[in-house]
Protein backbone atom coordinates (compact mmCIF):
# COMPACT_ATOMS: atom_id res chain seq x y z
CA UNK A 1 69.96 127.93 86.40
CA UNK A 2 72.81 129.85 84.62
CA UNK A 3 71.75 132.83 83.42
CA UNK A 4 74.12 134.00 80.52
CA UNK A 5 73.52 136.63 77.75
CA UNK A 6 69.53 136.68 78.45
CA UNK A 7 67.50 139.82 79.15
CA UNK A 8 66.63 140.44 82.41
CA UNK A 9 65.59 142.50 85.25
CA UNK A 10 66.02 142.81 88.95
CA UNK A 11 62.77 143.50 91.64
CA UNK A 12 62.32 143.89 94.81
CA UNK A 13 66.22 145.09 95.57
CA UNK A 14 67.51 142.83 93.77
CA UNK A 15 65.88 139.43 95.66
CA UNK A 16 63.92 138.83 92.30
CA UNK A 17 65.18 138.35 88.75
CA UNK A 18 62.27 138.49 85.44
CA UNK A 19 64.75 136.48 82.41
CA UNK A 20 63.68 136.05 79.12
CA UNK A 21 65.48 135.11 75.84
CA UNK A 22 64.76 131.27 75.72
CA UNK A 23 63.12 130.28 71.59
CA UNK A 24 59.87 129.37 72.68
CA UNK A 25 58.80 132.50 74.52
CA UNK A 26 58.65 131.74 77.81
CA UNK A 27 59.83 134.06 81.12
CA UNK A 28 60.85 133.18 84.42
CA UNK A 29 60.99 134.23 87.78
CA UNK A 30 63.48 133.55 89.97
CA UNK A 31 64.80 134.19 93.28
CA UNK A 32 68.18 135.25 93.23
CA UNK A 33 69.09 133.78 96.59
CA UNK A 34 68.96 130.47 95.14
CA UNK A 35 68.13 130.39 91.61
CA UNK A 36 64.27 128.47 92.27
CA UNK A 37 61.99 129.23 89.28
CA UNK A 38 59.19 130.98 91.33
CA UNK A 39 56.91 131.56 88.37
CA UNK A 40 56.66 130.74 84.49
CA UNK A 41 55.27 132.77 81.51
CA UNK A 42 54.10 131.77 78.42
CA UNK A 43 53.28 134.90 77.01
CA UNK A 44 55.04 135.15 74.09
CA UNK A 45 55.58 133.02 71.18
CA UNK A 46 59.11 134.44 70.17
CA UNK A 47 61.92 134.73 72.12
CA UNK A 48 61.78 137.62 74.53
CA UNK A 49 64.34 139.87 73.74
CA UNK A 50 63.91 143.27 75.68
CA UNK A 51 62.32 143.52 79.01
CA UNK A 52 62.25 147.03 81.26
CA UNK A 53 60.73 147.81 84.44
CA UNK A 54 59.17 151.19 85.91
CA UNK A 55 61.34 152.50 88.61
CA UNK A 56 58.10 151.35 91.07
CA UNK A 57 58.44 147.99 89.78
CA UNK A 58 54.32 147.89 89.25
CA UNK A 59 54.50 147.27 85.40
CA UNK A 60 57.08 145.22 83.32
CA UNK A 61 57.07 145.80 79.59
CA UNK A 62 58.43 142.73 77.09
CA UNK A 63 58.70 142.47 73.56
CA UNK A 64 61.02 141.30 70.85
CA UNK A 65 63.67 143.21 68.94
CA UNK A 66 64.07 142.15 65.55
């Protein structure tokens, strides 16, 4: 998957990537090592435009500027 001008943020030193910004909502997670969608969100039913993590990586926070 190419991964260009999405939000996104790294876990787990970097092994992990969260990316957003797609029209229908949806979140992925990859592994960076070789791009395999790991996991898919539907949690949103705008495009995901801001995503931050806390620095222990226990919550990850979403939403959509507008």
């Amino acid at each position: 998957m190419e991964v260009m001008n999405y939000p996104l943020v790294l876990l787990d030193n970097g092994k992990l990537m969260v990316c957003g910004g797609f029209w229908d909502g949806r979140m992925f997670l990859l592994a960076t090592d070789n791009d395999h969608i790991l996991e898919t969100y539907y949690n949103h039913t705008e495009t995901v435009s801001a995503l931050a993590v806390d620095k222990d990586e226990t919550y990850l926070v979403t939403g959509n500027i507008q």
